[in-house]
Protein backbone atom coordinates (compact mmCIF):
# COMPACT_ATOMS: atom_id res chain seq x y z
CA UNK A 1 33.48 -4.52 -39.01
CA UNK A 2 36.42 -2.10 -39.55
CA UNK A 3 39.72 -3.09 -37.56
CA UNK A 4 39.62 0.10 -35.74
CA UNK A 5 36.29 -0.93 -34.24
CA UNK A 6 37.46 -4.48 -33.41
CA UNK A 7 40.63 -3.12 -31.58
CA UNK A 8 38.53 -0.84 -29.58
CA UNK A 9 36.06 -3.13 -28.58
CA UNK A 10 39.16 -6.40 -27.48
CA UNK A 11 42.53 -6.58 -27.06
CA UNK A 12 42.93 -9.57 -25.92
CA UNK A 13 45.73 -12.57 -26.28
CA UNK A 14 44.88 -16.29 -25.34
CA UNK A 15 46.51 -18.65 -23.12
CA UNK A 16 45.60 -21.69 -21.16
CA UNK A 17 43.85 -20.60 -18.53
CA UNK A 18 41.02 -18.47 -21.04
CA UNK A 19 40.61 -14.96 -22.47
CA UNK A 20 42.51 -12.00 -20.68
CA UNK A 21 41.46 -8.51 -22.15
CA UNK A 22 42.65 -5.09 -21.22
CA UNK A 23 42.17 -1.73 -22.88
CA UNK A 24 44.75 -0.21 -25.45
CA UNK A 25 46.79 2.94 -24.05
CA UNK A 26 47.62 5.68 -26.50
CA UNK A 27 49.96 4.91 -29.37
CA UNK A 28 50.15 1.30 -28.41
CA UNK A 29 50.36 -1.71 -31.01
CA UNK A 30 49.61 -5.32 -30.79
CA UNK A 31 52.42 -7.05 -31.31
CA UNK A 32 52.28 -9.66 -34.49
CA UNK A 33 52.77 -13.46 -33.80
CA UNK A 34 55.85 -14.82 -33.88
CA UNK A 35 56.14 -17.31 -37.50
CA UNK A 36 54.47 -20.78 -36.49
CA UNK A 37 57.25 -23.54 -36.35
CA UNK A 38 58.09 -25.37 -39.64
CA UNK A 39 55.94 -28.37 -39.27
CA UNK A 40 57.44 -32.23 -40.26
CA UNK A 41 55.49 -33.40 -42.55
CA UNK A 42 56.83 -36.84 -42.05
CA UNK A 43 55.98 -37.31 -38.35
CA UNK A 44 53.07 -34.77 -38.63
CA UNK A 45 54.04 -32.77 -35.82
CA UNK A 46 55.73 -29.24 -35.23
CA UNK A 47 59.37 -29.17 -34.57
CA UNK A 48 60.84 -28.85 -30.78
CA UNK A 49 60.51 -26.27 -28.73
CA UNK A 50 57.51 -24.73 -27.07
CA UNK A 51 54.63 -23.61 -28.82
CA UNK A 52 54.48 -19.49 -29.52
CA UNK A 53 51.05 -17.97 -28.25
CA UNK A 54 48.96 -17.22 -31.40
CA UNK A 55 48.17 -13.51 -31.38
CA UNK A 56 46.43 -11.19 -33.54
CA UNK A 57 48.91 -9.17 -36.46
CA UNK A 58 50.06 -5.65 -34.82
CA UNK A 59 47.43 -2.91 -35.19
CA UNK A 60 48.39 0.70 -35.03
CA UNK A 61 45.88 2.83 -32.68
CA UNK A 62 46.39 6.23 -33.49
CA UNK A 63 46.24 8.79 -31.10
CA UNK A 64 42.96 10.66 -30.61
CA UNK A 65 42.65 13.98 -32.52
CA UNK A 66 40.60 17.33 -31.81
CA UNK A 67 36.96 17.35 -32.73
CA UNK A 68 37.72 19.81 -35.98
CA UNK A 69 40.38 17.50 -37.16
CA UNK A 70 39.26 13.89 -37.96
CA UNK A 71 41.67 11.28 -37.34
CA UNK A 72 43.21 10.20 -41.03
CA UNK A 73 42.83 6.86 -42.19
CA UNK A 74 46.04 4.82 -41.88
CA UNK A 75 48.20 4.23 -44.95
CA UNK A 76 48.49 0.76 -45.89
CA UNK A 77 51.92 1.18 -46.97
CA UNK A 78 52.77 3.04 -43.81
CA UNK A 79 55.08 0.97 -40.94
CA UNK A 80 52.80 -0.86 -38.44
CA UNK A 81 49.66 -0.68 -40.58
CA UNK A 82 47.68 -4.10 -41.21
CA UNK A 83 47.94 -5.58 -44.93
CA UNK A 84 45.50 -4.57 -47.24
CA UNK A 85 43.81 -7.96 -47.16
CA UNK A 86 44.21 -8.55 -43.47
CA UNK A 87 41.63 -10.40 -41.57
CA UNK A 88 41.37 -10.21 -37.82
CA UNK A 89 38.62 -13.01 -37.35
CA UNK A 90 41.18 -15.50 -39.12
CA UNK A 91 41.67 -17.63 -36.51
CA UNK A 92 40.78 -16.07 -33.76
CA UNK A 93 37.15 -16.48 -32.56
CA UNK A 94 35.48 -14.25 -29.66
CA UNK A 95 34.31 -16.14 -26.28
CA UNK A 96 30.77 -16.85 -26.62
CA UNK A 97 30.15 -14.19 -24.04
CA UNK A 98 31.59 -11.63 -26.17
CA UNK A 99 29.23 -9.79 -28.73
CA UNK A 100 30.86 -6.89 -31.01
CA UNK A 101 27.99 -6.72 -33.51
CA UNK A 102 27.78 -3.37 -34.53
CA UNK A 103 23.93 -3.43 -33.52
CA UNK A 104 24.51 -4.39 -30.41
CA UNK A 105 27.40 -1.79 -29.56
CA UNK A 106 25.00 1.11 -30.80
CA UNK A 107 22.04 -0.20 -28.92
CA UNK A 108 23.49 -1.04 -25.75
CA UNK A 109 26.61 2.66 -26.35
CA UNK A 110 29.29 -0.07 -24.39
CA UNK A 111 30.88 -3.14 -25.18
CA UNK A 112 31.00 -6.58 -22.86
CA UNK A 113 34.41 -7.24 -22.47
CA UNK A 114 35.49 -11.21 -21.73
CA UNK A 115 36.39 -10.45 -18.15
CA UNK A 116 32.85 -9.45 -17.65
CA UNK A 117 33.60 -5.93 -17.12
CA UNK A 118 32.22 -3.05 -19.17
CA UNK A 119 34.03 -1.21 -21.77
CA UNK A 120 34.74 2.41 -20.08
CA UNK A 121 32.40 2.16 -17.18
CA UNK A 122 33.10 2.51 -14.06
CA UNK A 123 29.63 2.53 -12.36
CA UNK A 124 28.73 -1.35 -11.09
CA UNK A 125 24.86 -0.06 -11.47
CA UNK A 126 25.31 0.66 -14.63
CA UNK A 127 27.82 -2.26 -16.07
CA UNK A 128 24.96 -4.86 -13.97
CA UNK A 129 22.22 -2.73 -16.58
CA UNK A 130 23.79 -3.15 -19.54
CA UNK A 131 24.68 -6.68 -18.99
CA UNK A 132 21.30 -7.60 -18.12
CA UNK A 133 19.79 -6.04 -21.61
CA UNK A 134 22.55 -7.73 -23.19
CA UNK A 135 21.21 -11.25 -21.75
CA UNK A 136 18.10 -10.24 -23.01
CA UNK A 137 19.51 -9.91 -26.70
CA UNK A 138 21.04 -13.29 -26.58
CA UNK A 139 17.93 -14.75 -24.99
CA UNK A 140 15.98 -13.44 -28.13
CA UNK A 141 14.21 -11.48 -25.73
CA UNK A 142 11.76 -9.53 -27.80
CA UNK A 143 9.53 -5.72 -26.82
CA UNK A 144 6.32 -5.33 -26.06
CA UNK A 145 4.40 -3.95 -28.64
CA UNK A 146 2.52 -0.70 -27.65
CA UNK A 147 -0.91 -0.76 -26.24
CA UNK A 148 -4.25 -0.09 -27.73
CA UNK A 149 -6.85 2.16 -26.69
CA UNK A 150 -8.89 -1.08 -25.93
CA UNK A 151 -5.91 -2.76 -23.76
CA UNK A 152 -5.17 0.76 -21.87
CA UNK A 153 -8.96 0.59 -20.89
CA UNK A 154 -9.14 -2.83 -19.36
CA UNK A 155 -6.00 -1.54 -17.55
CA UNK A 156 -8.50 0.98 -15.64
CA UNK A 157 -7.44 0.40 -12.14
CA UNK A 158 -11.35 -0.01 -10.70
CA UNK A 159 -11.43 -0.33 -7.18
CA UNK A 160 -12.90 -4.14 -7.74
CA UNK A 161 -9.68 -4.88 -9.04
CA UNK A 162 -7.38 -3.58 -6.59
CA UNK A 163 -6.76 -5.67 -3.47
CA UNK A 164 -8.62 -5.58 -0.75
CA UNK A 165 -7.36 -3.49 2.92
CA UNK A 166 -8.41 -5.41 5.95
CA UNK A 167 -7.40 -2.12 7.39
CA UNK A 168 -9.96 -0.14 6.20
CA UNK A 169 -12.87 -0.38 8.91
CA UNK A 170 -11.67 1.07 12.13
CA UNK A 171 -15.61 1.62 13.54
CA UNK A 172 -16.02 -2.00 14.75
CA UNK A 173 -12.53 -3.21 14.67
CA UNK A 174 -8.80 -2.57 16.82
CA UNK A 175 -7.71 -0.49 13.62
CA UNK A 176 -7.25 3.46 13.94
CA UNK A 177 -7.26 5.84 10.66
CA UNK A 178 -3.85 6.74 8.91
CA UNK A 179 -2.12 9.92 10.02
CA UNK A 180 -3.55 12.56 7.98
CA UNK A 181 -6.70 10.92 7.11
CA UNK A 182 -10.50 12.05 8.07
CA UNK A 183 -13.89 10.21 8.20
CA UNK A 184 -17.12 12.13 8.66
CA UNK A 185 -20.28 9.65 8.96
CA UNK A 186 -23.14 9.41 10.67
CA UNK A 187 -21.67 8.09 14.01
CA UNK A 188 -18.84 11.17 14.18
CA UNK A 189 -15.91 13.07 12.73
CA UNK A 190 -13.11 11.21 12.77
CA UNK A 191 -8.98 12.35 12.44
CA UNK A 192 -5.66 9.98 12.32
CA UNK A 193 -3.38 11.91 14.38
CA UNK A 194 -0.32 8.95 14.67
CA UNK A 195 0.18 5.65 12.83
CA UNK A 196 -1.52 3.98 15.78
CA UNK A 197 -3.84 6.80 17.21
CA UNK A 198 -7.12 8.70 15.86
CA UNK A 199 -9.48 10.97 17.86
CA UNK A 200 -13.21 11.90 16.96
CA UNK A 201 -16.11 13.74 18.22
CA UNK A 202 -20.07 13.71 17.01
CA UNK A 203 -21.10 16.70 15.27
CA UNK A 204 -25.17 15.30 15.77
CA UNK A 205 -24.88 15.26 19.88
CA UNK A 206 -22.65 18.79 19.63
CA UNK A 207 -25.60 19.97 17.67
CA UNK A 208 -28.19 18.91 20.19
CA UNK A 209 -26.48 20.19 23.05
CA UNK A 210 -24.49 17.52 24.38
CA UNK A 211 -20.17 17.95 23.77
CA UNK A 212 -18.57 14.54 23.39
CA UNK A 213 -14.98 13.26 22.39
CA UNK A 214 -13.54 10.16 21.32
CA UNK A 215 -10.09 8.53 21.33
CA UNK A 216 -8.85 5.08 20.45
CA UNK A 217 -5.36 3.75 20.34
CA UNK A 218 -4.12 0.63 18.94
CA UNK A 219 -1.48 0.04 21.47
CA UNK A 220 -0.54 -3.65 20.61
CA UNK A 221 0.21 -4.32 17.08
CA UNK A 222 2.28 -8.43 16.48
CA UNK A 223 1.54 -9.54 13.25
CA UNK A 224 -1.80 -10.64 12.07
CA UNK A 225 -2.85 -9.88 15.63
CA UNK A 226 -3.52 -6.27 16.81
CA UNK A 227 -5.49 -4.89 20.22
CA UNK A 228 -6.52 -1.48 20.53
CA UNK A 229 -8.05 0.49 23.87
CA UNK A 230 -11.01 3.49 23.37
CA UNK A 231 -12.58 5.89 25.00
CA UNK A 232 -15.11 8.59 24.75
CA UNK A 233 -17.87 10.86 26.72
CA UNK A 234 -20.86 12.54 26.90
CA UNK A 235 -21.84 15.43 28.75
CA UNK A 236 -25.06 17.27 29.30
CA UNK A 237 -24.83 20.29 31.80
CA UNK A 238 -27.43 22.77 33.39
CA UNK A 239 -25.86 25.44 35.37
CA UNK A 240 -25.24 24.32 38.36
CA UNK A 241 -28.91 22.60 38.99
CA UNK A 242 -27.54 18.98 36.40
CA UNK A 243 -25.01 17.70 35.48
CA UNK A 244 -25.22 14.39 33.64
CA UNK A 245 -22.77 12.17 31.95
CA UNK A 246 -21.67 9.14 29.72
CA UNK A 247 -18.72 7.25 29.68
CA UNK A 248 -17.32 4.21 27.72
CA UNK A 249 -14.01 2.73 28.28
CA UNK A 250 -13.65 0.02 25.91
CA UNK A 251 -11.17 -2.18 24.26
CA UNK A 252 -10.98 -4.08 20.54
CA UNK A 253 -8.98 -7.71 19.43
CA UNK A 254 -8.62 -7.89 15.61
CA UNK A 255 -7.00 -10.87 14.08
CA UNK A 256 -6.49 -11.38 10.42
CA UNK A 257 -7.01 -15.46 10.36
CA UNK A 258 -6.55 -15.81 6.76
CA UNK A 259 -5.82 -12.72 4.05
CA UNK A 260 -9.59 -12.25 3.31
CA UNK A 261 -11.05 -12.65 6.15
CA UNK A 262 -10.65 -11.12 10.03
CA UNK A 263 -12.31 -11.68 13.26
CA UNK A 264 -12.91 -9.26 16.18
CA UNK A 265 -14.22 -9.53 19.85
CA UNK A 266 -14.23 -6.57 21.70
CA UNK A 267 -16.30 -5.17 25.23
CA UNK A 268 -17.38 -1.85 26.70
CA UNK A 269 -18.00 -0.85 30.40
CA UNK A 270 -20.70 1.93 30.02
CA UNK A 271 -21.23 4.48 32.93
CA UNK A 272 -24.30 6.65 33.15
CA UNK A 273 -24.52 9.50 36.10
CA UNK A 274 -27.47 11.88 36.73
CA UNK A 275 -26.72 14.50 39.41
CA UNK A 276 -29.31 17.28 40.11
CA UNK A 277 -32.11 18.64 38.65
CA UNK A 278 -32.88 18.43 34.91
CA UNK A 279 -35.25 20.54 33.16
CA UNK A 280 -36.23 18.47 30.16
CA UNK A 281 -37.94 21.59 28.14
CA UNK A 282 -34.27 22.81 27.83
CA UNK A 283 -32.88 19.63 25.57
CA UNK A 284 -34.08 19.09 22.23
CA UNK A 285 -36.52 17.15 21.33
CA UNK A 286 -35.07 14.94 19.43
CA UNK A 287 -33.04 13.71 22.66
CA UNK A 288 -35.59 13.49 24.84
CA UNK A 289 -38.23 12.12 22.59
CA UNK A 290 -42.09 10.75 23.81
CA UNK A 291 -41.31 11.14 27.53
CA UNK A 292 -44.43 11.04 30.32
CA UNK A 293 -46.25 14.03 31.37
CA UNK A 294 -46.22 12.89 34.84
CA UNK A 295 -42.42 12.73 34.22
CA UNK A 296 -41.65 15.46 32.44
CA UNK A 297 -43.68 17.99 35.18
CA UNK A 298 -41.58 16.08 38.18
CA UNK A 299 -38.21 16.56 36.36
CA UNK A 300 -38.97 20.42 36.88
CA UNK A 301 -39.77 20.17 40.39
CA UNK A 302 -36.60 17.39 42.05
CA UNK A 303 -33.71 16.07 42.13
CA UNK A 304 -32.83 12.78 40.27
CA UNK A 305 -29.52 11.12 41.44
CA UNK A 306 -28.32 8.26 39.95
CA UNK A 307 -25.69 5.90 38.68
CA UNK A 308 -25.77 3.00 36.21
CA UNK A 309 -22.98 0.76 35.01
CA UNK A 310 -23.69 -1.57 31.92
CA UNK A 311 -21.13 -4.44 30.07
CA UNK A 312 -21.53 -4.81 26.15
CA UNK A 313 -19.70 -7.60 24.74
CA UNK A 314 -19.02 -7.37 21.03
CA UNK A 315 -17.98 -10.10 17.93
CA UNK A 316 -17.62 -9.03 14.89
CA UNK A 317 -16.50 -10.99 11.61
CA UNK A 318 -15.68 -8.83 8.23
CA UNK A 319 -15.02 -10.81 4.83
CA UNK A 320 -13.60 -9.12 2.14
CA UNK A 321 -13.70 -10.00 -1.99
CA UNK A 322 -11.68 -6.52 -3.28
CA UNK A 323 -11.32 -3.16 -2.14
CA UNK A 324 -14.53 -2.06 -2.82
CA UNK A 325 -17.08 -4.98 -1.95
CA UNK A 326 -17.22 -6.75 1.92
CA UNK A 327 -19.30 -8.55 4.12
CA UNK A 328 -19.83 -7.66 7.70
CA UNK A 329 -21.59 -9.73 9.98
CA UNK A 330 -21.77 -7.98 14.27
CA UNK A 331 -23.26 -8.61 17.02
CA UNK A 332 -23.69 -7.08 20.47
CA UNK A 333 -25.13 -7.74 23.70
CA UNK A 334 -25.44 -6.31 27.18
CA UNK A 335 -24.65 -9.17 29.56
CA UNK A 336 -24.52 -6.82 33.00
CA UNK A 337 -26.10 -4.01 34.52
CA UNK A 338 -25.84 -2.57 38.21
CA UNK A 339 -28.24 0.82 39.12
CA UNK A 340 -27.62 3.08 42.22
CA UNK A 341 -30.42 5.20 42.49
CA UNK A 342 -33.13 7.85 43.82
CA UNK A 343 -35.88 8.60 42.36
CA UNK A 344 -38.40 9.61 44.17
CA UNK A 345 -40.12 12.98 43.84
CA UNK A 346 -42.93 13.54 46.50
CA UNK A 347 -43.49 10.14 47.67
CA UNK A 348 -44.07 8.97 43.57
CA UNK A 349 -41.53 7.03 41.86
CA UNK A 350 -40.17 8.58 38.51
CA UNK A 351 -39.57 5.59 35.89
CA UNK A 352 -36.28 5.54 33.66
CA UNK A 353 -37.71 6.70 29.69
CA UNK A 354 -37.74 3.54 27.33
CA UNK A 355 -34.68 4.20 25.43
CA UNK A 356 -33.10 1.39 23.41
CA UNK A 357 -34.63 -1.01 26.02
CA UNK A 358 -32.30 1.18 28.98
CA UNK A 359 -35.44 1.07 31.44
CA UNK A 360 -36.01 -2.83 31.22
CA UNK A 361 -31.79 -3.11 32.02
CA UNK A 362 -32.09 -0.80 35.08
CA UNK A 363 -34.73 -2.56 36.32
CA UNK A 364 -33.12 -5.68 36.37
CA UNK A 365 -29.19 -5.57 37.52
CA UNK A 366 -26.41 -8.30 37.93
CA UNK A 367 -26.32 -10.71 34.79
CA UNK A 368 -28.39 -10.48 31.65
CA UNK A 369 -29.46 -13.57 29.86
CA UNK A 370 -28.02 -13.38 25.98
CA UNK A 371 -32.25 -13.82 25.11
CA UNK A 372 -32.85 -10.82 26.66
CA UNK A 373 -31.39 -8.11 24.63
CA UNK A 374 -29.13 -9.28 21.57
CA UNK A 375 -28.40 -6.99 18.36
CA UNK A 376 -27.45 -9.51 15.63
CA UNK A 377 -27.03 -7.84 12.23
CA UNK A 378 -25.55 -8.63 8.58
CA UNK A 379 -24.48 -5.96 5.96
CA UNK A 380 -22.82 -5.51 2.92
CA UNK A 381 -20.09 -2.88 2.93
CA UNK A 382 -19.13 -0.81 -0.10
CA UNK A 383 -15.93 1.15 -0.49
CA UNK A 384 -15.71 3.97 -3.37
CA UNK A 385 -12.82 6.55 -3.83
CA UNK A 386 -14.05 8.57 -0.73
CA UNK A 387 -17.71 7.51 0.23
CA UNK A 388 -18.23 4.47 1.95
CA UNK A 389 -21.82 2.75 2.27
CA UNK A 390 -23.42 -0.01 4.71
CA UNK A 391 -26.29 -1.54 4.68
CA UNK A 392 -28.20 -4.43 5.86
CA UNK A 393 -30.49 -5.43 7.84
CA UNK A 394 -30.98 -7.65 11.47
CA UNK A 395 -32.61 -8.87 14.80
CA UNK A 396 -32.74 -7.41 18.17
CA UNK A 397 -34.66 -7.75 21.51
CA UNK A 398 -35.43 -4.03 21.06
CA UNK A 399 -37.40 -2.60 18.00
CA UNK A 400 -35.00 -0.86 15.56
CA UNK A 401 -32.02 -1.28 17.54
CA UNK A 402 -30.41 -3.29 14.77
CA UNK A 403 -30.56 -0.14 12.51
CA UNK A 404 -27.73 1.37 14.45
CA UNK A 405 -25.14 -1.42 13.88
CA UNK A 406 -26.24 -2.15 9.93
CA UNK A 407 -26.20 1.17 8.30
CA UNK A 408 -23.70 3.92 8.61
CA UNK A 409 -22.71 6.22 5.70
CA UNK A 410 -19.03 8.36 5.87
CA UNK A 411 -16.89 10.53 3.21
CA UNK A 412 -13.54 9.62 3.79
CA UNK A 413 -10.46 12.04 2.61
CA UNK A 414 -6.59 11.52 2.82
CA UNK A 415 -4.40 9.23 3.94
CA UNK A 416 -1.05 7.04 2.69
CA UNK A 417 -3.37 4.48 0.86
CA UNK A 418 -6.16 6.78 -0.92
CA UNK A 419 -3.13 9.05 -1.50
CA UNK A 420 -1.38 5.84 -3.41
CA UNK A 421 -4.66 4.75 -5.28
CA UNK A 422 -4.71 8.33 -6.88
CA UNK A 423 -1.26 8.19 -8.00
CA UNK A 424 -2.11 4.81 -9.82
CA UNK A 425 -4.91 6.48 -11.56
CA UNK A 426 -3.13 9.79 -12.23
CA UNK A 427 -0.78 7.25 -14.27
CA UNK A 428 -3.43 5.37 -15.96
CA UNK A 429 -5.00 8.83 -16.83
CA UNK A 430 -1.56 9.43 -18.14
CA UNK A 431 -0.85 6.60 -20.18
CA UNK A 432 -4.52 7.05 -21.92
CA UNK A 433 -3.75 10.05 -23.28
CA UNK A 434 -0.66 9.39 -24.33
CA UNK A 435 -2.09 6.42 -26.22
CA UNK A 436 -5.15 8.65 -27.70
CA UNK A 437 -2.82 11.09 -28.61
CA UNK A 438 -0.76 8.33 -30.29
CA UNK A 439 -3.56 7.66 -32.75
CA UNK A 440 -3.95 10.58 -34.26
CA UNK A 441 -0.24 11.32 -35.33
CA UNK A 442 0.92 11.15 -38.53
CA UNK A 443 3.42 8.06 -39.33
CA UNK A 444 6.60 9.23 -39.84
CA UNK A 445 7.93 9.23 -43.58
């Protein structure tokens, strides 16, 4: 190491209380030592008087010069310059904390002065980074090798690998859909509007003739714990002869009991109204299904006013492995029914179509026994990029009834987490081509 170097990187003197540095101004020298005290060679011990401070010989800094004009090596002859064979480790040994190894100045482009401070700079970001890679040097600290094309692959980010979202099912549980983000599936259209708010309507029923809308809020959200209130309607309207509707107010409890696995209870109160006259050749088909002939000619020829009001008490239990792969386990159960009614057309009675078991409820109001009609059903649930998949099977009091609870299908787009997953792929996509294109360069030299 050249003496220039060694000024530049310390200038320090020692006394009792440790190492002291401070940078050189322009011009400036360090002074020489004083000549040590003759020693007594009899008693073995320096002569009175205190003891000078041992210092390193003076070293002349010369000023800096203009890029085009390279500073001149001092003359050794010349006043102030260090002898020829001058030494300034001789004697004089570094704190352990200090490191001037040429390597480590040109790796790290600053030098760790004793006081802990960094050798011109000023930033405390930046002096905290360079101390921290010099900790790593004395640590023996060593770097990663690069990756293979074998290592980059088991780095794929598949979504079995990721963690899992208990977030991710909003259908049966107090959770809403991110802002931004959009489910179509079999039971609607979906759309986050707010952190805390979606709204949705079904495409199917708008197709058949019947407008609907949907809105659900999760209004309470304290830790694991979060409750959520919903809403949506059905309408079906003739002119001014019907006018028919159905309305759900309903409200969800989800609580994450440990990270893997949540539990939700929920209700609905159900209202049903049929006011006028409805034609039943001007629905579809497919909503009106196998209906009598006896009723189908009297619905052309009365009036049919009623109103039903039904409770559905929900549980539902969701247990997930990754972000792809769950278990759901639901079930539902009407435990109350109440039916205002009139329908009779010409001294006949005009019975309620079988629908999901709706005529055997009407028939009997107040309390329903749980044996009566139950929809248990257990599924597995997979989670892809954007499609998401149900299936499974179950029981119920009414034939088929478990198929709408265990299956449901939906493309899902946007939203803060999909848009993160991408971004981790993008980068994995990123570093595998950087790594393929690694293998087919030439080695330098």
């Amino acid at each position: 190491m050249s003496p220039l170097l060694f000024a530049l990187c310390i200038a320090h003197a020692q006394d009792d209380d440790g190492w002291s540095a401070r940078p050189l101004e322009e011009g400036e020298a360090v002074e020489a030592p004083a000549e040590a005290p003759p020693v007594d060679a009899e008693q073995g011990e320096a002569a009175e008087g205190p003891a000078p401070e041992p210092a390193v010989p003076a070293i002349a800094v010369p000023a800096p010069t203009s890029s085009a004009e390279p500073a001149a090596e001092p003359d050794a002859g010349a006043a102030g310059a260090p002898p020829a064979d001058f030494d300034p480790f001789k004697g004089v040994a570094p704190p352990p904390s200090v490191d001037c190894d040429e390597g480590v100045v040109e790796s790290l482009g600053a030098v760790v002065l004793p006081d802990g401070s960094i050798a011109g700079v000023e930033s405390l970001e930046v002096a905290e980074a360079i101390k921290a890679a010099a900790s790593a040097e004395d640590l023996g600290a060593e770097q990663l090798g690069d990756l293979d094309a074998d290592q980059v692959q088991w780095l794929k980010p598949k979504l079995r690998r990721l963690p899992q979202n208990p977030y991710a099912q909003t259908d049966f549980t107090a959770y809403t859909l991110e802002p931004g983000e959009v489910k179509l599936g079999i039971g609607g259209l979906s759309v986050g509007v707010f952190s805390n708010m979606e709204i949705g309507v079904s495409p199917l029923f708008y197709g058949l003739g019947v407008p609907n809308a949907r809105l659900k809020i999760d209004a309470i959200q304290e830790g694991p714990v979060d409750i959520a209130v919903s809403g949506n309607r059905y309408q079906i309207a003739q002119g001014d002869r019907y006018n028919g509707s159905y309305t759900t107010v309903g409200s969800r409890v989800s609580w994450i009991v440990f990270p893997k696995w949540s539990l939700h209870l929920g209700g609905d109160y159900n209202m049903l109204k049929s006011d006028g006259l409805l034609d039943l050749d001007e629905l579809n088909p497919l909503l009106t299904g196998q209906v009598d002939d006896a009723v189908d000619a009297a619905s052309t020829q009365a009036e049919a006013l009623f109103f039903a009001d039904l409770v559905t008490a929900r549980v539902a239990t969701d247990i997930r492995f990754n972000r792809r792969d769950s278990i759901v386990l639901q079930g539902s159960s009407t435990v109350w029914t109440r039916l205002t009614a009139d329908l009779s057309v010409a001294d006949q009675e005009i019975e309620i179509p079988a629908v999901a078991g709706l005529d055997d409820l009407l028939d009997s109001p107040g309390p329903i026994p749980l044996g009566e009609n139950y929809n248990i059903t257990a599924s597995w649930q997979f989670a892809w990029k954007r499609a998401e998949l149900r299936l499974g099977a179950g029981l119920s009091s009414f034939d088929w009834a478990w198929l709408t609870q265990s299956i449901e299908f939906s493309y899902n787009l946007g939203g803060k987490t999909r848009a993160n997953e991408r971004r981790i792929r993008s980068t994995w996509r990123g570093n595998r081509k950087d790594v393929k294109q690694g293998e087919f360069e030439e080695p330098a030299g």
